[in-house]
PDB file of N, CA and C in Angstrom:
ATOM      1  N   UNK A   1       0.834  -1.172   0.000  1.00  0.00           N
ATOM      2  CA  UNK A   1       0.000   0.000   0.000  1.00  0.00           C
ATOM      3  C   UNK A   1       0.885   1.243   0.000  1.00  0.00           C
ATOM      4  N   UNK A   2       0.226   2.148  -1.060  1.00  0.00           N
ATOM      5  CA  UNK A   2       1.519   3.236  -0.860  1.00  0.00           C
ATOM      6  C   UNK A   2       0.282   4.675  -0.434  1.00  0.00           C
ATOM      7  N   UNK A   3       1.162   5.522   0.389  1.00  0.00           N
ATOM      8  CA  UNK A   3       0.449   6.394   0.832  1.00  0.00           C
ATOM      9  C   UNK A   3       1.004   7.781   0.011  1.00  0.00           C
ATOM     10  N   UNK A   4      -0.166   8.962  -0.521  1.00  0.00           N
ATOM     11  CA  UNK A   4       0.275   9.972  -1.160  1.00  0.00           C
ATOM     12  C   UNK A   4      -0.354  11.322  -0.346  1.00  0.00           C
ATOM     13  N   UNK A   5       0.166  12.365  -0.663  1.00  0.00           N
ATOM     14  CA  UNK A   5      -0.061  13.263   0.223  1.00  0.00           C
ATOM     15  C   UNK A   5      -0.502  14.263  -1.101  1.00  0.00           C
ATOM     16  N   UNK A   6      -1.705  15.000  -0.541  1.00  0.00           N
ATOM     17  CA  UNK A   6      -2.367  16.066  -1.455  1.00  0.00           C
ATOM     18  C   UNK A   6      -2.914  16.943  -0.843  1.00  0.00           C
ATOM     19  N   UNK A   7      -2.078  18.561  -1.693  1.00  0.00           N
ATOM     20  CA  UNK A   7      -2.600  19.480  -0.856  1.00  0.00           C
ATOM     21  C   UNK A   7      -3.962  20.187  -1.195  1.00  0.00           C
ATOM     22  N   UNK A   8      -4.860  20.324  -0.924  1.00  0.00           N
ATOM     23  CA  UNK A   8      -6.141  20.961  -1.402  1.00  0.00           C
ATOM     24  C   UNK A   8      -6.075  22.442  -0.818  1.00  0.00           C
ATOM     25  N   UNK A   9      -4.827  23.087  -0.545  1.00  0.00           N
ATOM     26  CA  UNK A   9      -4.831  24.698  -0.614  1.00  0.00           C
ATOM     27  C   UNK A   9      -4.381  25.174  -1.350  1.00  0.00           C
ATOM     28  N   UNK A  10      -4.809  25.825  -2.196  1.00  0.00           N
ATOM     29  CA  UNK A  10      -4.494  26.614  -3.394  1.00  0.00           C
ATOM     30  C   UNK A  10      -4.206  27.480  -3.363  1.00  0.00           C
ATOM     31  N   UNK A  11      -3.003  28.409  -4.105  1.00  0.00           N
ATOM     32  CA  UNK A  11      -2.766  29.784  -3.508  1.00  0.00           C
ATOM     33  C   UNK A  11      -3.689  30.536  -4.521  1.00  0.00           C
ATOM     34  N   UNK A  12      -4.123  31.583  -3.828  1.00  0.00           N
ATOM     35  CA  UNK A  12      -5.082  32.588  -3.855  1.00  0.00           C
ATOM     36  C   UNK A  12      -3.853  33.845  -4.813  1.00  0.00           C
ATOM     37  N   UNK A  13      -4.590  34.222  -5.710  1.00  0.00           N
ATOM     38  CA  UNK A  13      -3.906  35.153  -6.577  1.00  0.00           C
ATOM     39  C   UNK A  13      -4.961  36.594  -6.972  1.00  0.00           C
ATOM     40  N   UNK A  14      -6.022  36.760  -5.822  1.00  0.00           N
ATOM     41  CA  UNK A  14      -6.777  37.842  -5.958  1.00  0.00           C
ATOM     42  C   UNK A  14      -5.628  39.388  -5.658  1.00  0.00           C
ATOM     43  N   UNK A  15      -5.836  40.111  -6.559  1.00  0.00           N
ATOM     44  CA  UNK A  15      -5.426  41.430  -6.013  1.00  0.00           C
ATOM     45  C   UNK A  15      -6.004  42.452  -4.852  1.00  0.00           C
ATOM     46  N   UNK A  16      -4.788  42.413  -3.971  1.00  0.00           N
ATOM     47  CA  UNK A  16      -5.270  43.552  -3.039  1.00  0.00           C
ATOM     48  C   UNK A  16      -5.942  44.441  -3.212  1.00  0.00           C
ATOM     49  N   UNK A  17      -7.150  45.162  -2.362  1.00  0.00           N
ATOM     50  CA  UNK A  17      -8.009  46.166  -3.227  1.00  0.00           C
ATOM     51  C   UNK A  17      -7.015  47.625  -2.994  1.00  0.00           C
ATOM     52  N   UNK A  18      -6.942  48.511  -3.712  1.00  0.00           N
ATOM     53  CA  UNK A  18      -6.611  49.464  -3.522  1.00  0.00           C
ATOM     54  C   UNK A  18      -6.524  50.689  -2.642  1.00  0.00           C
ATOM     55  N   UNK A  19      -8.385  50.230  -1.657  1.00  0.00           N
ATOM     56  CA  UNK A  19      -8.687  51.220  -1.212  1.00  0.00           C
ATOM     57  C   UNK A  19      -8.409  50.761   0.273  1.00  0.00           C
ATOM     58  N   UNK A  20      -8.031  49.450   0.166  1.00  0.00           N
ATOM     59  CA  UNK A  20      -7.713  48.781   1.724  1.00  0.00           C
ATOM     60  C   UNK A  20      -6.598  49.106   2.217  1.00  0.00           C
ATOM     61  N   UNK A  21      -5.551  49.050   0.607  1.00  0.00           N
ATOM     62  CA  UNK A  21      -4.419  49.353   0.868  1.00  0.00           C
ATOM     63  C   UNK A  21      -4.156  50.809   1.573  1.00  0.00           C
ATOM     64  N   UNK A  22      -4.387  51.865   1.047  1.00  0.00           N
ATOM     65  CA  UNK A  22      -4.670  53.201   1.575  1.00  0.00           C
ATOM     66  C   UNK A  22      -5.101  53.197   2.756  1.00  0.00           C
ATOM     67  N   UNK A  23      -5.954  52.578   3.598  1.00  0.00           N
ATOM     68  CA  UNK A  23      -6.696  52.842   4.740  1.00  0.00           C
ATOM     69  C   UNK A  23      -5.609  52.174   5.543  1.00  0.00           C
ATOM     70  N   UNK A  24      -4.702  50.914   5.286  1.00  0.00           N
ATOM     71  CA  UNK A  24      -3.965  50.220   6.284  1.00  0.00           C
ATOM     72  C   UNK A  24      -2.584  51.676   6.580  1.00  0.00           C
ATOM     73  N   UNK A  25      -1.929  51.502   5.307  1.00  0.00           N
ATOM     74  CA  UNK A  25      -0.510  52.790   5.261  1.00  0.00           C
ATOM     75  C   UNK A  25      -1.580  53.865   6.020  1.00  0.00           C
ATOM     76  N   UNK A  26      -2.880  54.206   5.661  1.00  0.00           N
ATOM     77  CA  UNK A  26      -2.976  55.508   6.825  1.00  0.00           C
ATOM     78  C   UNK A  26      -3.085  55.375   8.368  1.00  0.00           C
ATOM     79  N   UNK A  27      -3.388  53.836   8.491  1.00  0.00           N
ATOM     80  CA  UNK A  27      -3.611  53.416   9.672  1.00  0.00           C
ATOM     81  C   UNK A  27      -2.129  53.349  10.559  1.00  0.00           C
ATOM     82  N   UNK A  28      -1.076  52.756   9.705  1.00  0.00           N
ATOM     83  CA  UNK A  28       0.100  52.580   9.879  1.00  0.00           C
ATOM     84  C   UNK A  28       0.821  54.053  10.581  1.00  0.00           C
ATOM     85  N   UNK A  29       0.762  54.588   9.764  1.00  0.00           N
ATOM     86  CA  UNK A  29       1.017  56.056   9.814  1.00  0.00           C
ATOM     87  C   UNK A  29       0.963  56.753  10.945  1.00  0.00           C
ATOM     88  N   UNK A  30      -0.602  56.749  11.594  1.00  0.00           N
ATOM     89  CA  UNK A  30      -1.260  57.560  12.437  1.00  0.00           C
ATOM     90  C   UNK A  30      -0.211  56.710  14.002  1.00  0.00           C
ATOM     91  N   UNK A  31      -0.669  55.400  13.485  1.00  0.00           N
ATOM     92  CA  UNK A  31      -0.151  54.375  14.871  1.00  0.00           C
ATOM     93  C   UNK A  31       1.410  55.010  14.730  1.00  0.00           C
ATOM     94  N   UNK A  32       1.911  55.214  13.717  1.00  0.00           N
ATOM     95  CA  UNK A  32       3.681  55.192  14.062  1.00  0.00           C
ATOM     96  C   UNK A  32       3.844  57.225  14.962  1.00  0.00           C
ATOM     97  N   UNK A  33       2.928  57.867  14.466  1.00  0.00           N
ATOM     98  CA  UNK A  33       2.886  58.946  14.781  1.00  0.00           C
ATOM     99  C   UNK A  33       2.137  59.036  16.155  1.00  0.00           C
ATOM    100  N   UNK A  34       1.407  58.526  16.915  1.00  0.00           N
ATOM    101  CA  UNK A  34       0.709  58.439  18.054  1.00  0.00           C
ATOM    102  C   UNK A  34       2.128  57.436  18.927  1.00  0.00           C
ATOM    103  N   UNK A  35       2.915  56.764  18.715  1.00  0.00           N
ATOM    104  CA  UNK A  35       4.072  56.192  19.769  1.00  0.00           C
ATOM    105  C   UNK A  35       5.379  56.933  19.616  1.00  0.00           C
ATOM    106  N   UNK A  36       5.284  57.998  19.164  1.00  0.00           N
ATOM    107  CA  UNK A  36       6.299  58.873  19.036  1.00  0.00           C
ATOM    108  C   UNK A  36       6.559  59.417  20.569  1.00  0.00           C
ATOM    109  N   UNK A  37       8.117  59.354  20.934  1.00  0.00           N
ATOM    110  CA  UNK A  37       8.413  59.906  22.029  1.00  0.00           C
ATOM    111  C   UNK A  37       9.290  60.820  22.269  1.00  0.00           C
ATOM    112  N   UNK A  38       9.174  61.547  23.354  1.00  0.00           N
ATOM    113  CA  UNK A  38      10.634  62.737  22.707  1.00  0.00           C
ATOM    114  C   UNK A  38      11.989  62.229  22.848  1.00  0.00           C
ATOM    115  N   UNK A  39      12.389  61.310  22.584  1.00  0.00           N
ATOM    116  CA  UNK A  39      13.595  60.804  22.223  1.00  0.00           C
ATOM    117  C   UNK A  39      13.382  60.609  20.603  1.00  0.00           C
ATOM    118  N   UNK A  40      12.218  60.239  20.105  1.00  0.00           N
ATOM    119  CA  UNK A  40      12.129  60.331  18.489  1.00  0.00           C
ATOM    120  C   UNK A  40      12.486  61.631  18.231  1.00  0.00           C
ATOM    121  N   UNK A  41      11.807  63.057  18.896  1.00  0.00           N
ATOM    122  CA  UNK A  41      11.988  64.404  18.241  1.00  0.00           C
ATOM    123  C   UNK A  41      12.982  64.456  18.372  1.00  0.00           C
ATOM    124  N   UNK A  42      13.564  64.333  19.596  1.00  0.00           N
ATOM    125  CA  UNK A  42      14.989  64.971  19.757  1.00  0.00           C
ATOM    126  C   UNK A  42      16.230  64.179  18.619  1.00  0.00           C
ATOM    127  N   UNK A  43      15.978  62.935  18.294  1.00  0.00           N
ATOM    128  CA  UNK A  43      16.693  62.189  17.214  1.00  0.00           C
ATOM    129  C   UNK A  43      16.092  62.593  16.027  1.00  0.00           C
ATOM    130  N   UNK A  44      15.237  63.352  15.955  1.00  0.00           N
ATOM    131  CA  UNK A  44      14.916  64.015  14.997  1.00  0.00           C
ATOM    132  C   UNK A  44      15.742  65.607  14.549  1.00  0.00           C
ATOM    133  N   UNK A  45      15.547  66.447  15.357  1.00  0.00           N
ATOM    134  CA  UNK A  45      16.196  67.481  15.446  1.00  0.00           C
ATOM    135  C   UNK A  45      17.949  67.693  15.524  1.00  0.00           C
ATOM    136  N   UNK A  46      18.418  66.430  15.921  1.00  0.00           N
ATOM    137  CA  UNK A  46      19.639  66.372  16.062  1.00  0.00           C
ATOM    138  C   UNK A  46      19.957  65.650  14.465  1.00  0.00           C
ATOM    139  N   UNK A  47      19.408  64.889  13.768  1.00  0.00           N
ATOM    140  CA  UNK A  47      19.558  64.288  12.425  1.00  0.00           C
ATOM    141  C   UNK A  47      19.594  65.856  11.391  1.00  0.00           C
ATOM    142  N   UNK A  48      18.269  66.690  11.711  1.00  0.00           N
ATOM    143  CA  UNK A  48      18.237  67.662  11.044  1.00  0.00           C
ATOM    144  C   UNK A  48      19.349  68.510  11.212  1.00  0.00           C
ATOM    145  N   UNK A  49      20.103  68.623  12.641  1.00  0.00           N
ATOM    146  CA  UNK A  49      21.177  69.736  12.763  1.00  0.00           C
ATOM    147  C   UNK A  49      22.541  69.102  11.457  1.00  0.00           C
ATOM    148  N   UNK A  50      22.557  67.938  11.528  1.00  0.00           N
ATOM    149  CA  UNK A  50      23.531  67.434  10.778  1.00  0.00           C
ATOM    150  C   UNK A  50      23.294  67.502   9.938  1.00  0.00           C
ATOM    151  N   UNK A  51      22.422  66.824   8.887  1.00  0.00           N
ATOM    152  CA  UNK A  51      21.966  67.287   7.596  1.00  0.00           C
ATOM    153  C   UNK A  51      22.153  68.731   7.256  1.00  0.00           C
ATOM    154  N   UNK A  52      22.057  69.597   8.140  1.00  0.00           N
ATOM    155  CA  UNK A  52      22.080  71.508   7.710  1.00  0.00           C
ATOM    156  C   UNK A  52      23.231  71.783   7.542  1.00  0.00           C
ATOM    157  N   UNK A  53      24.395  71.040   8.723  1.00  0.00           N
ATOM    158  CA  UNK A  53      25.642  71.461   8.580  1.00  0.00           C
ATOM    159  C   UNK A  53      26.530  70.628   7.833  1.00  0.00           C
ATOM    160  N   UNK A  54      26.175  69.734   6.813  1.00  0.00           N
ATOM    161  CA  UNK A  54      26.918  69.076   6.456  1.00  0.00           C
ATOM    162  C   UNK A  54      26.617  69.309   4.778  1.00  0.00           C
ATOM    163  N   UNK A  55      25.701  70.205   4.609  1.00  0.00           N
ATOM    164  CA  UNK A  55      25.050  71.125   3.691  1.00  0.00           C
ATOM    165  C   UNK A  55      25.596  72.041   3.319  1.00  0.00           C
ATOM    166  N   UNK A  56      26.679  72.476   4.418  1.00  0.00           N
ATOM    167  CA  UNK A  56      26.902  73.992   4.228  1.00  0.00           C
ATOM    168  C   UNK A  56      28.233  73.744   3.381  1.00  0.00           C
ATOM    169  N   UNK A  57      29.277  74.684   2.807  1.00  0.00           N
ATOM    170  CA  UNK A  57      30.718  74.784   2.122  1.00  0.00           C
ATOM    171  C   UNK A  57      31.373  74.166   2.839  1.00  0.00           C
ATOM    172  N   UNK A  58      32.426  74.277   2.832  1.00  0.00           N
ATOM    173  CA  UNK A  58      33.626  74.256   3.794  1.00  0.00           C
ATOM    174  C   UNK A  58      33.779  75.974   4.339  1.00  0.00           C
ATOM    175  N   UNK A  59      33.816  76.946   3.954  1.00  0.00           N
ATOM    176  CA  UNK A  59      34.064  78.133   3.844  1.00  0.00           C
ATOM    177  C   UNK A  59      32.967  78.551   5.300  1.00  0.00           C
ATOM    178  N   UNK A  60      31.787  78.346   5.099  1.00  0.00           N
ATOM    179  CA  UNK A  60      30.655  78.426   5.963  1.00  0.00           C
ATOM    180  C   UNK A  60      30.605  77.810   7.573  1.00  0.00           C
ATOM    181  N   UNK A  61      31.323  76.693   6.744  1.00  0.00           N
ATOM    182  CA  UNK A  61      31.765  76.048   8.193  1.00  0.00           C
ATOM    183  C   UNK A  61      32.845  76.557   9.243  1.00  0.00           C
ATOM    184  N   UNK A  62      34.385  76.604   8.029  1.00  0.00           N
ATOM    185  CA  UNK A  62      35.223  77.500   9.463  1.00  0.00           C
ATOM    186  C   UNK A  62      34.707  78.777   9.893  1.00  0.00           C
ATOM    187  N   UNK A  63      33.569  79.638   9.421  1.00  0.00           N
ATOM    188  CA  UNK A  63      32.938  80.457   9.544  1.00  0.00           C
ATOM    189  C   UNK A  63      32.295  80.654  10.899  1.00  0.00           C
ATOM    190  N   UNK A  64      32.057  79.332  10.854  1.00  0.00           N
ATOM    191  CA  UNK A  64      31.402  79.043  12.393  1.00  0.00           C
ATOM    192  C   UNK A  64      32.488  77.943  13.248  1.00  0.00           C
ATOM    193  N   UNK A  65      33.482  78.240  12.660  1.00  0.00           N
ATOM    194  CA  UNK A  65      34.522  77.437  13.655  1.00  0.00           C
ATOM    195  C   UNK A  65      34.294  76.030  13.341  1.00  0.00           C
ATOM    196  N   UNK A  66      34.133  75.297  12.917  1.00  0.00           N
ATOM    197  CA  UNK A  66      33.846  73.781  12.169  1.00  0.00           C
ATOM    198  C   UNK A  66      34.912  73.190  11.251  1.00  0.00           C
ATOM    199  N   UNK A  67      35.174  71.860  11.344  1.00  0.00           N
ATOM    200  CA  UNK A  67      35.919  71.675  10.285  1.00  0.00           C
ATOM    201  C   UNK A  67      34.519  70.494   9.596  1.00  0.00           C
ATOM    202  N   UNK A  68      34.698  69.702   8.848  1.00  0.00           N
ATOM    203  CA  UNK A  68      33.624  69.177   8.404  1.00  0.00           C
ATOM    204  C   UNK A  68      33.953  67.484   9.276  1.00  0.00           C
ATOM    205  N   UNK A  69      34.914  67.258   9.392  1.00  0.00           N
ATOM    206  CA  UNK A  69      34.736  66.070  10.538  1.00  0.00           C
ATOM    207  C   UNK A  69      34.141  66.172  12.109  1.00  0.00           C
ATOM    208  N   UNK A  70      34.165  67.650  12.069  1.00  0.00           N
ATOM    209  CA  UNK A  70      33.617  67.898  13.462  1.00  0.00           C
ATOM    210  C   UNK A  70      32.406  68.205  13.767  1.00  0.00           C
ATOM    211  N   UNK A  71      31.842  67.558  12.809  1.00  0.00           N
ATOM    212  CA  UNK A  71      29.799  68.014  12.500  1.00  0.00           C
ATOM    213  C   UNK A  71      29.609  66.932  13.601  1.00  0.00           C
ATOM    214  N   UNK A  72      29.815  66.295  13.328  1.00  0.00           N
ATOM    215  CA  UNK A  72      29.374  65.071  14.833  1.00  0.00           C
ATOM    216  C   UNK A  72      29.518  65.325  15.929  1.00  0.00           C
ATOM    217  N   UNK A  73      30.842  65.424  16.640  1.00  0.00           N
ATOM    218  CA  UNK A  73      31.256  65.542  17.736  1.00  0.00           C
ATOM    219  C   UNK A  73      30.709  67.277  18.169  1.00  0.00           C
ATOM    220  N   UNK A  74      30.375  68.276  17.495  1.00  0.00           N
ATOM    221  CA  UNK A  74      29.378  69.391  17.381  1.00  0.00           C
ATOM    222  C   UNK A  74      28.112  69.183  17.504  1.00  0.00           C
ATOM    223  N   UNK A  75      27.922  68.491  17.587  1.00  0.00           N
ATOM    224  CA  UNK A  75      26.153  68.427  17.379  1.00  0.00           C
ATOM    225  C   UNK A  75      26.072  67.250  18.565  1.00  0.00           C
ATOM    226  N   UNK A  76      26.498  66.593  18.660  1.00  0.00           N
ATOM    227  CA  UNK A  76      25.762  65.631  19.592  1.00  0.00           C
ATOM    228  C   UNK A  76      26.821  65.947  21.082  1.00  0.00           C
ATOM    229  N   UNK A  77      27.708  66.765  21.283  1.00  0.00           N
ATOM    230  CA  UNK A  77      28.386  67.382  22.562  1.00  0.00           C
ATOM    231  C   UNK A  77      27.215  67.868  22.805  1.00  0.00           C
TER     232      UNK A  77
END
């Protein structure tokens, strides 16, 4: 006697609806924005200080006393 194995689940190939999709990412969204803590802002504001100064010339920078390796150790002192 030989024994065979058969799967009767079929994969499902319906498309996601569009409008579900939208409602989940807004759902997503709201939830990621409602567990925000101020350690997010403040890693926020400190990302932005770097991004600004790492933006600027070189010229701009010794301007303000900076060399451009010292955007880090500037910003997060």
């Amino acid at each position: 006697m030989t024994m065979t194995y058969q799967d009767s689940l079929k994969p499902v190939s319906r498309a996601f609806p569009i409008w579900m999709a939208d409602r989940l990412v807004g759902f997503l969204r709201t939830l990621r924005f409602s567990l925000r803590t101020p350690f997010d802002e403040r890693h926020d504001a400190l990302r932005a200080e770097v991004e600004r100064l790492r933006a600027l010339d070189d010229d701009a920078l010794a301007r303000l006393g900076l060399r451009r390796a010292d955007i880090l150790w500037h910003v997060f002192a």
